[in-house]
C-alpha atoms as a PDB file:
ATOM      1  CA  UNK A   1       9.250  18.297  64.649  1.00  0.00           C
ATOM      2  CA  UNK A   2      11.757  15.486  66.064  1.00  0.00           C
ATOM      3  CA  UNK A   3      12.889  16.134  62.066  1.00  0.00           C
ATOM      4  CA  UNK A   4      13.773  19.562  62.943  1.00  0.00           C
ATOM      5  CA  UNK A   5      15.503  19.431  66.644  1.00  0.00           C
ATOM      6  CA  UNK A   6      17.732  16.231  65.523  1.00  0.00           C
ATOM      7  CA  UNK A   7      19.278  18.172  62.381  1.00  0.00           C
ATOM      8  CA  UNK A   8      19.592  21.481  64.756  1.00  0.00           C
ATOM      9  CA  UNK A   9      21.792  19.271  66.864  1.00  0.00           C
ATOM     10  CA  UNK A  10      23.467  17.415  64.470  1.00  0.00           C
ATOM     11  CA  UNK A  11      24.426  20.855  62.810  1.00  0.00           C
ATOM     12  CA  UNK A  12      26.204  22.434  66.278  1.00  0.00           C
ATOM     13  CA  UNK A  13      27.669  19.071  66.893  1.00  0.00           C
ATOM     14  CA  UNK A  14      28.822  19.103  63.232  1.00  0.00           C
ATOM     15  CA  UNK A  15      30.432  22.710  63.657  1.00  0.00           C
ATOM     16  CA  UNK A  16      32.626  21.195  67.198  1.00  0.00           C
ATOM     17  CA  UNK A  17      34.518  18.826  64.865  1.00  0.00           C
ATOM     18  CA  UNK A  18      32.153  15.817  66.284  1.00  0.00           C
ATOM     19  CA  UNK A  19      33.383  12.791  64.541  1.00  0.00           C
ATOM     20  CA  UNK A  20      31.234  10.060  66.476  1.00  0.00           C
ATOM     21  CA  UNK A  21      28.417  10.702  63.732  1.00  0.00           C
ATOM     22  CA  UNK A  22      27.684   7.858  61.895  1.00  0.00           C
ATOM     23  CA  UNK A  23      27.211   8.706  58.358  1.00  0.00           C
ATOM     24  CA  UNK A  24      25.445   6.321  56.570  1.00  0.00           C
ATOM     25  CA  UNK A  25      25.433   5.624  52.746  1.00  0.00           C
ATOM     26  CA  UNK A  26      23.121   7.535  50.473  1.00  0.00           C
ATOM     27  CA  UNK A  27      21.935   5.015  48.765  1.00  0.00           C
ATOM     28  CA  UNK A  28      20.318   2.916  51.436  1.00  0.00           C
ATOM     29  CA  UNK A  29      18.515   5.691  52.156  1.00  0.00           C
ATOM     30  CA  UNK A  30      17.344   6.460  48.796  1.00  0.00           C
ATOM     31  CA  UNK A  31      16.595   2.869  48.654  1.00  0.00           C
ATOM     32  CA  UNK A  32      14.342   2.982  51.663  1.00  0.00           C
ATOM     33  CA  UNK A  33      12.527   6.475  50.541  1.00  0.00           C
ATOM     34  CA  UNK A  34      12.095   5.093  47.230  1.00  0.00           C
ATOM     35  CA  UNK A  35      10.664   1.645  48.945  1.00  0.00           C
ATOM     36  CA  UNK A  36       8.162   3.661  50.693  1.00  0.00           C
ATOM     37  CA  UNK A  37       6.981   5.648  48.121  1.00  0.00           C
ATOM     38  CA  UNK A  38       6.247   2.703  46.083  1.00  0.00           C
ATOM     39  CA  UNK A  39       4.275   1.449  49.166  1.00  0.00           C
ATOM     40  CA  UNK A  40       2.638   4.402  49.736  1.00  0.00           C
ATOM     41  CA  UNK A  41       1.578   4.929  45.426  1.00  0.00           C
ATOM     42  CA  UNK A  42       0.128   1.232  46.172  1.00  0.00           C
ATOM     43  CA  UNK A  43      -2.009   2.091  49.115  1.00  0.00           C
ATOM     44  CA  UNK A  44      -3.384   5.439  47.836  1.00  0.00           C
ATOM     45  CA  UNK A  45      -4.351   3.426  44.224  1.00  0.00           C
ATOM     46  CA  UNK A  46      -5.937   1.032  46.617  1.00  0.00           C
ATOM     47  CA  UNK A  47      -8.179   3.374  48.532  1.00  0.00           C
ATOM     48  CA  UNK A  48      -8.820   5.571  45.435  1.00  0.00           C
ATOM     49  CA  UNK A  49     -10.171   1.669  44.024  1.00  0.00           C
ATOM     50  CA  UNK A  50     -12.076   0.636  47.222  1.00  0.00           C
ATOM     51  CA  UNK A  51     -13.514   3.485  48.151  1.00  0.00           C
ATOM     52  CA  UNK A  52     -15.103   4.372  44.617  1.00  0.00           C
ATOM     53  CA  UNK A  53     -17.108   1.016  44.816  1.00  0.00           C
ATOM     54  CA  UNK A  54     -17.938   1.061  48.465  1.00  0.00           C
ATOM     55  CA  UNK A  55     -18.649   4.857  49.867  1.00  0.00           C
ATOM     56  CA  UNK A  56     -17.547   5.459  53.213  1.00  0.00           C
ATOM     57  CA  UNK A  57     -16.547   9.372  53.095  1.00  0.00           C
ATOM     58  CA  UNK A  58     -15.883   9.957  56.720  1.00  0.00           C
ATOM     59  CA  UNK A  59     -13.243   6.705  56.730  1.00  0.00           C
ATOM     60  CA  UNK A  60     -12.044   7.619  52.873  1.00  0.00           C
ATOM     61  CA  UNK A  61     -11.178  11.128  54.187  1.00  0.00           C
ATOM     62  CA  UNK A  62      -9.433   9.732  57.406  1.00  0.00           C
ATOM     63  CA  UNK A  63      -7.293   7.173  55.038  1.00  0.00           C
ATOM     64  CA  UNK A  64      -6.536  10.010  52.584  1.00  0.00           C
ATOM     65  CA  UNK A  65      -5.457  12.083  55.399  1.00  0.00           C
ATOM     66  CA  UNK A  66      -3.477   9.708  56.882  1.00  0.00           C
ATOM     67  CA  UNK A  67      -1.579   8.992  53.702  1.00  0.00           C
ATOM     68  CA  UNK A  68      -0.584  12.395  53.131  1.00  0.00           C
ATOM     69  CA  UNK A  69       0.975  12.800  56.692  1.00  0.00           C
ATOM     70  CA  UNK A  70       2.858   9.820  55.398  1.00  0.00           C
ATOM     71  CA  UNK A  71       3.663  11.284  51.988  1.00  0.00           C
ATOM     72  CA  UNK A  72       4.871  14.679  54.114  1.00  0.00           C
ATOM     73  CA  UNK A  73       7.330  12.788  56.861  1.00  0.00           C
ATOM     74  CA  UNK A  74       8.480  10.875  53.601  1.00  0.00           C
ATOM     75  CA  UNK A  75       9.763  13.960  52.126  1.00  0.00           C
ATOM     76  CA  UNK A  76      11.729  15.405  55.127  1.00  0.00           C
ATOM     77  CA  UNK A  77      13.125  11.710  55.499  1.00  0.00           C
ATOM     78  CA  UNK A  78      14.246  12.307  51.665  1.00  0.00           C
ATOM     79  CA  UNK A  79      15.143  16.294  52.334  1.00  0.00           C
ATOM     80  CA  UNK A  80      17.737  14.675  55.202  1.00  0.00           C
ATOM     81  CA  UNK A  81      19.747  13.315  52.424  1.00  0.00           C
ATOM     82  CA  UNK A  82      19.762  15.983  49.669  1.00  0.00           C
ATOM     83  CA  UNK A  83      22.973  17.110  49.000  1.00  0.00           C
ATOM     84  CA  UNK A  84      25.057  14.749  50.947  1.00  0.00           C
ATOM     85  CA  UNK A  85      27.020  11.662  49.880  1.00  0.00           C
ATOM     86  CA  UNK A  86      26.226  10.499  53.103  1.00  0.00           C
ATOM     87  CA  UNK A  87      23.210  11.012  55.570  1.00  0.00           C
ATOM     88  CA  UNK A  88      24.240  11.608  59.509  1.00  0.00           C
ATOM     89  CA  UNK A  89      21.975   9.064  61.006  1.00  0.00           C
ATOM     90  CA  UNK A  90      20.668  10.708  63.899  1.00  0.00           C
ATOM     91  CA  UNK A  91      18.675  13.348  61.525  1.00  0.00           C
ATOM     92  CA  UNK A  92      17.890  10.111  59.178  1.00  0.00           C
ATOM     93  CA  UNK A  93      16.541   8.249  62.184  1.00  0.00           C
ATOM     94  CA  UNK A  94      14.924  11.430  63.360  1.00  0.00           C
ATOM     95  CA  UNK A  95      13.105  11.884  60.740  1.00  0.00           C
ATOM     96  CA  UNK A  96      12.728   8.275  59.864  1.00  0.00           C
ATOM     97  CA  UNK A  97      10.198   7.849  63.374  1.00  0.00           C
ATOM     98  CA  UNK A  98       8.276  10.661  62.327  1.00  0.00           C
ATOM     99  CA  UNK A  99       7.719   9.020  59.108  1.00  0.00           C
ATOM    100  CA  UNK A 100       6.862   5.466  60.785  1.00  0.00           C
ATOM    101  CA  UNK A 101       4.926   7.395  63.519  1.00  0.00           C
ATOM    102  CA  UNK A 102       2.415   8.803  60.239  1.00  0.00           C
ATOM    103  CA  UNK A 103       2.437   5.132  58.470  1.00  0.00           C
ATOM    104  CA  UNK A 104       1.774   3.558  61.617  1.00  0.00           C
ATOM    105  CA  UNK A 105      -0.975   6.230  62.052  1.00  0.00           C
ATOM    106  CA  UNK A 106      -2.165   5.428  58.262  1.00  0.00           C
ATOM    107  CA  UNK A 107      -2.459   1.747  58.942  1.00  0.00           C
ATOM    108  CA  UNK A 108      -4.630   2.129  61.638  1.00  0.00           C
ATOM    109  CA  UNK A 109      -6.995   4.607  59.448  1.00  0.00           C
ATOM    110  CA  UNK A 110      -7.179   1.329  56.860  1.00  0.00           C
ATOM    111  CA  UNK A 111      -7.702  -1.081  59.591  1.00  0.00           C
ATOM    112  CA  UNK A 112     -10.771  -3.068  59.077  1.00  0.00           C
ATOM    113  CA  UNK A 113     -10.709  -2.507  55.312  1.00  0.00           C
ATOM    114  CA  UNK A 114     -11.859  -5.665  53.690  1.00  0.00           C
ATOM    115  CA  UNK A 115      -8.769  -6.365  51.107  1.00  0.00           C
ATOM    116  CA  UNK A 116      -6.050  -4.395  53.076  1.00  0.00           C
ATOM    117  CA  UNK A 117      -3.248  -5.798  55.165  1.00  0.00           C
ATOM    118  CA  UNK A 118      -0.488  -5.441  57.039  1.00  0.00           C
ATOM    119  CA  UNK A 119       2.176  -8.605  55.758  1.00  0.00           C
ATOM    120  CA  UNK A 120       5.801  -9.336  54.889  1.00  0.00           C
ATOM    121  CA  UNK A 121       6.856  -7.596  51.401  1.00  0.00           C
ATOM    122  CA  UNK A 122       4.282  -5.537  49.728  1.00  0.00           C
ATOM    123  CA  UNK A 123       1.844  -7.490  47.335  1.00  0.00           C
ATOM    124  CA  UNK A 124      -1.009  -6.195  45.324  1.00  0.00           C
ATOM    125  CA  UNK A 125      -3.553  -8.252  43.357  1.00  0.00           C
ATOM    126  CA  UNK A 126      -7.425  -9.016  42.701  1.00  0.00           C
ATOM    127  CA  UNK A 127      -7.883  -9.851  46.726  1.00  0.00           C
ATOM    128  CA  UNK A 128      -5.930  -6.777  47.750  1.00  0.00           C
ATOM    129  CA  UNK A 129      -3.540  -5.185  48.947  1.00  0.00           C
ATOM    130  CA  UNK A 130      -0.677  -6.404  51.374  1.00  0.00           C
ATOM    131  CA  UNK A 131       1.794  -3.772  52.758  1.00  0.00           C
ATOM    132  CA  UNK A 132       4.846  -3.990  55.117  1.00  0.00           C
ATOM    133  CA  UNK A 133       5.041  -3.408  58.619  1.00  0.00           C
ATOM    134  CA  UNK A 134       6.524  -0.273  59.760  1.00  0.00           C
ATOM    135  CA  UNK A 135       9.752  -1.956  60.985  1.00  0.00           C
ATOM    136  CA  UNK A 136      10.788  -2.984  57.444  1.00  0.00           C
ATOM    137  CA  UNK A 137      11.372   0.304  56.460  1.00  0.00           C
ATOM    138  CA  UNK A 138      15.201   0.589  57.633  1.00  0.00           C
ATOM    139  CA  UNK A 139      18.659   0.740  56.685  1.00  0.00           C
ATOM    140  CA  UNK A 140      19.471  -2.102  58.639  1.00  0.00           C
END
């Protein structure tokens, strides 16, 4: 919803002739949707995997759920960039905290998961699975 009422704003402002939007480049964006998809593939292989050899519907079901709100704020992060050669940043940031806001919410459905963490970089191997924290997903 923040998604919606930052690129209503940034439209008006854009028909006045605003020019203190910041644009930023495409491809760091790209680069950061394309990061989190790749982290977010990892995690739901990993609960797919964990939950198969130790049942725990009620938790499975809050973890898939949880991914999916990712997976959904992912795409209107990606949807504020299609098109442009640039991204105005206050509908990328926008929509960038409603996308940390879900994988925030997603970690928390995973905590206490033996094998699944929250580190630096995003590992995977026999003892688990390691993902990013929220913050690392940026432009900056």
């Amino acid at each position: 919803m923040k998604f919606l009422y930052a690129l209503s704003v940034v439209f008006l402002l854009s028909l006045t002739g605003c020019s203190f939007l910041r644009a930023l480049p495409l491809e760091k964006v790209v680069a950061v949707v394309q990061d989190a998809t790749l982290i977010l593939d990892q995690v739901e292989s990993f609960v797919g995997t964990y939950f198969k050899a130790h049942p725990a519907p009620d938790k499975e079901r809050q973890a898939i759920d949880a991914i999916q709100r990712a997976r959904a704020a992912l795409v209107a992060t990606q949807r504020a960039a299609d098109g442009f050669g640039a991204v105005v940043e206050g509908a990328y940031l926008a929509s960038l905290a409603d996308f940390r806001e879900a994988y925030e919410a997603m970690l928390k459905a995973l905590e206490g998961v033996p094998g699944f963490a929250v580190g630096e970089g995003l590992r995977s191997g026999p003892d688990g699975l390691v993902v990013p924290p929220p913050r690392a997903l940026s432009v900056e």
